[in-house]
C-alpha atoms as a PDB file:
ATOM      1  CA  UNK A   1      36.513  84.761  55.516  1.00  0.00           C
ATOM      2  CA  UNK A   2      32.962  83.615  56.478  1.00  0.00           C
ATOM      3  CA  UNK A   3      32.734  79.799  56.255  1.00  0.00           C
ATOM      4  CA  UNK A   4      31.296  78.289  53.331  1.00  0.00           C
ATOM      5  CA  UNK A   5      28.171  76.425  53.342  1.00  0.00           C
ATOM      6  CA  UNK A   6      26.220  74.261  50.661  1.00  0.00           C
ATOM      7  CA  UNK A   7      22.690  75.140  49.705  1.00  0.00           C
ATOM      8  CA  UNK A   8      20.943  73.381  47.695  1.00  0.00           C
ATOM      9  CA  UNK A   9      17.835  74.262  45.397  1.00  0.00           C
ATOM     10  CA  UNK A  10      14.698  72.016  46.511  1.00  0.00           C
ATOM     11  CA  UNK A  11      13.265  72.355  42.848  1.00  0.00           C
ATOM     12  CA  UNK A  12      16.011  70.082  41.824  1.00  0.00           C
ATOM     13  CA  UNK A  13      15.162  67.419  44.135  1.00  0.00           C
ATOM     14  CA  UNK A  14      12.736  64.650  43.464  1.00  0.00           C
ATOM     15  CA  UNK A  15       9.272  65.230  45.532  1.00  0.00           C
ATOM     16  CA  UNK A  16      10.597  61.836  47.267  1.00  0.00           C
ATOM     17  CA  UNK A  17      14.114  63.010  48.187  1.00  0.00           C
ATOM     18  CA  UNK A  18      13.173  66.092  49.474  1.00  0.00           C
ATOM     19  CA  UNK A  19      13.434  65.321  52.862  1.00  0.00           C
ATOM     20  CA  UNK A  20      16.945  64.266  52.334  1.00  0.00           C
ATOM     21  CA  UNK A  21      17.491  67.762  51.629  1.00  0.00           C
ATOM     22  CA  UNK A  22      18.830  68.782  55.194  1.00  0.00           C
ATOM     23  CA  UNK A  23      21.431  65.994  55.687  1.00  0.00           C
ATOM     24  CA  UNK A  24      22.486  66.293  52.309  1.00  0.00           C
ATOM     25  CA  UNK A  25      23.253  70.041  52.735  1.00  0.00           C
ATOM     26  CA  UNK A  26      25.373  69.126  56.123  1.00  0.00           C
ATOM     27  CA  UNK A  27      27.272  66.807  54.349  1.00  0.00           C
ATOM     28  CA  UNK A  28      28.373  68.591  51.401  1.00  0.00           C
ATOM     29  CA  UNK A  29      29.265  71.512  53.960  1.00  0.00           C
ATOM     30  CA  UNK A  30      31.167  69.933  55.909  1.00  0.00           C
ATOM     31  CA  UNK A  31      33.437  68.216  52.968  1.00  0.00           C
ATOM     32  CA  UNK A  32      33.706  71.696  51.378  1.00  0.00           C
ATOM     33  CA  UNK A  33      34.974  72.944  54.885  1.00  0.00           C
ATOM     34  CA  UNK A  34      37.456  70.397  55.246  1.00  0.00           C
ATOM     35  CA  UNK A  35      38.500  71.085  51.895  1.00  0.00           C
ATOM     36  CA  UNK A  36      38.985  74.910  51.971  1.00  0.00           C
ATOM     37  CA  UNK A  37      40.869  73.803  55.238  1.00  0.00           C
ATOM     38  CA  UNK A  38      43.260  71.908  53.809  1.00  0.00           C
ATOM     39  CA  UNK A  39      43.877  74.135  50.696  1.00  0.00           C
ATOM     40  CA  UNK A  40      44.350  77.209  52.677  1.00  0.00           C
ATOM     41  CA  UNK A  41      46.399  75.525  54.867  1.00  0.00           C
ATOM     42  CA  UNK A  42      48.805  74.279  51.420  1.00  0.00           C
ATOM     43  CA  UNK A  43      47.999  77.372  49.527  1.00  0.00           C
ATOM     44  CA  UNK A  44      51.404  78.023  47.706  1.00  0.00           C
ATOM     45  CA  UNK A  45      50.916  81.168  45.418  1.00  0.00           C
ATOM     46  CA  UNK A  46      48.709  78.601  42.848  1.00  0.00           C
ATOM     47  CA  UNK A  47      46.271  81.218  40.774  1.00  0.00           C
ATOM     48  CA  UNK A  48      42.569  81.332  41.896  1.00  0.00           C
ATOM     49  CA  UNK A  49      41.479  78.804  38.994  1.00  0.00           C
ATOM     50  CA  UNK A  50      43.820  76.408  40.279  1.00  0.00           C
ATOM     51  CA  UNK A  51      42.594  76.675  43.664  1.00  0.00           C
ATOM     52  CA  UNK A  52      39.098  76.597  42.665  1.00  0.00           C
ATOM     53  CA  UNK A  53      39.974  73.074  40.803  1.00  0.00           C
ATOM     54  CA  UNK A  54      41.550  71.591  43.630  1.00  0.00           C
ATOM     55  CA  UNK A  55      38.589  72.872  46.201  1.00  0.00           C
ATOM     56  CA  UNK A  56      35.956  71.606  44.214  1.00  0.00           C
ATOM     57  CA  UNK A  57      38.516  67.828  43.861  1.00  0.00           C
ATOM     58  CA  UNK A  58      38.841  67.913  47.800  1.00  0.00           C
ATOM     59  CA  UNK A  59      35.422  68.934  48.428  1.00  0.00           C
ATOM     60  CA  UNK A  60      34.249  65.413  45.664  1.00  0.00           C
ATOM     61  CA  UNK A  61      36.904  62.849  47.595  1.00  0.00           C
ATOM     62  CA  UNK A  62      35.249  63.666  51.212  1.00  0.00           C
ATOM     63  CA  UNK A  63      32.341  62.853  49.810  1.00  0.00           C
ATOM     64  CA  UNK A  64      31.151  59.139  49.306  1.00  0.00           C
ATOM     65  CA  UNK A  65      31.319  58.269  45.710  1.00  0.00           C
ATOM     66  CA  UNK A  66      27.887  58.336  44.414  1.00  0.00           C
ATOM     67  CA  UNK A  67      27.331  61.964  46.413  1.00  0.00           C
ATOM     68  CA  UNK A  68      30.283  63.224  45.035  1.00  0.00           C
ATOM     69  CA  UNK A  69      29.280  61.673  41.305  1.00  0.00           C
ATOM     70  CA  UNK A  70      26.286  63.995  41.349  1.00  0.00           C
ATOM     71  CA  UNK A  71      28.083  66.778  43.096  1.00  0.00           C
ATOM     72  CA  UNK A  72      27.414  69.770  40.319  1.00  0.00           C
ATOM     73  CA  UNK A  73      27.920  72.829  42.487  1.00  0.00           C
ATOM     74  CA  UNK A  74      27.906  76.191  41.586  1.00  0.00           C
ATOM     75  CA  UNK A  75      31.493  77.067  40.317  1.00  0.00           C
ATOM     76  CA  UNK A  76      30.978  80.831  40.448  1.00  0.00           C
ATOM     77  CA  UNK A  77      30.542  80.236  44.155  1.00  0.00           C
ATOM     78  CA  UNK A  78      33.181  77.709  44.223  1.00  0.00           C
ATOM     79  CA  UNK A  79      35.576  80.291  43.144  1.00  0.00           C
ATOM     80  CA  UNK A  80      34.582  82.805  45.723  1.00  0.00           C
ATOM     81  CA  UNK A  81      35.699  80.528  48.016  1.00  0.00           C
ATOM     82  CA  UNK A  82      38.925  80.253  46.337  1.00  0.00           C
ATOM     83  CA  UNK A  83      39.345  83.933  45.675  1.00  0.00           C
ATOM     84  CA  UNK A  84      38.976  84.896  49.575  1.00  0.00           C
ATOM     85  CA  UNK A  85      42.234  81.943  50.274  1.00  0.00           C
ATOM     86  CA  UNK A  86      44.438  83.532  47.450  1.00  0.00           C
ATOM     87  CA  UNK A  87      43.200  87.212  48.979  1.00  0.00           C
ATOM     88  CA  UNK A  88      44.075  86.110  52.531  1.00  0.00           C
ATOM     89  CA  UNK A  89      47.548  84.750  51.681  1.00  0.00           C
ATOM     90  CA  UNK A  90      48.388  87.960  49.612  1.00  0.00           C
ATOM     91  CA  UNK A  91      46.979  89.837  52.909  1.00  0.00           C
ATOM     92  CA  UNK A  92      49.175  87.829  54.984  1.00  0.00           C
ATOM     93  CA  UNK A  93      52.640  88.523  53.273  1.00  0.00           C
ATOM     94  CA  UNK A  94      52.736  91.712  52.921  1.00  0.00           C
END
């Protein structure tokens, strides 16, 4: 699996915060990277909207509260994320 990486849409930033747009982008990366980390690492069998949840929960409490407050990510994405852990587990015991 590919690491995951946050990208976010410049139309949706104010003119002004624009230039935030770069360390923004790191930050939310690296919190959804510690997250998929850390489920992976506990994956136990959970379905993939269960791990999807739980990514997007550990992704919000890396983050500091007012980031994570208007943290709206894409879910669809989200879920790939989670789809590729439960795929690797089921990979993995087999």
């Amino acid at each position: 699996m590919s690491e995951p990486h946050v990208t976010l849409d410049p139309t949706g930033l104010d003119p002004e915060r624009r230039h935030l747009r770069g360390p923004l982008e790191e930050q939310l990366t690296s919190a959804l990277r510690a997250a998929t980390d850390r489920v992976r690492a506990e994956y136990a069998g959970e379905p993939v909207e269960q791990v999807c949840q739980r990514l997007l929960d550990e992704t919000r409490a890396g983050l500091h509260p007012d980031i994570a407050e208007g943290f709206t990510p894409d879910m669809d994405e989200f879920c790939r994320v989670a789809v590729a852990i439960v795929r690797q587990d089921t990979a993995g015991s087999g």
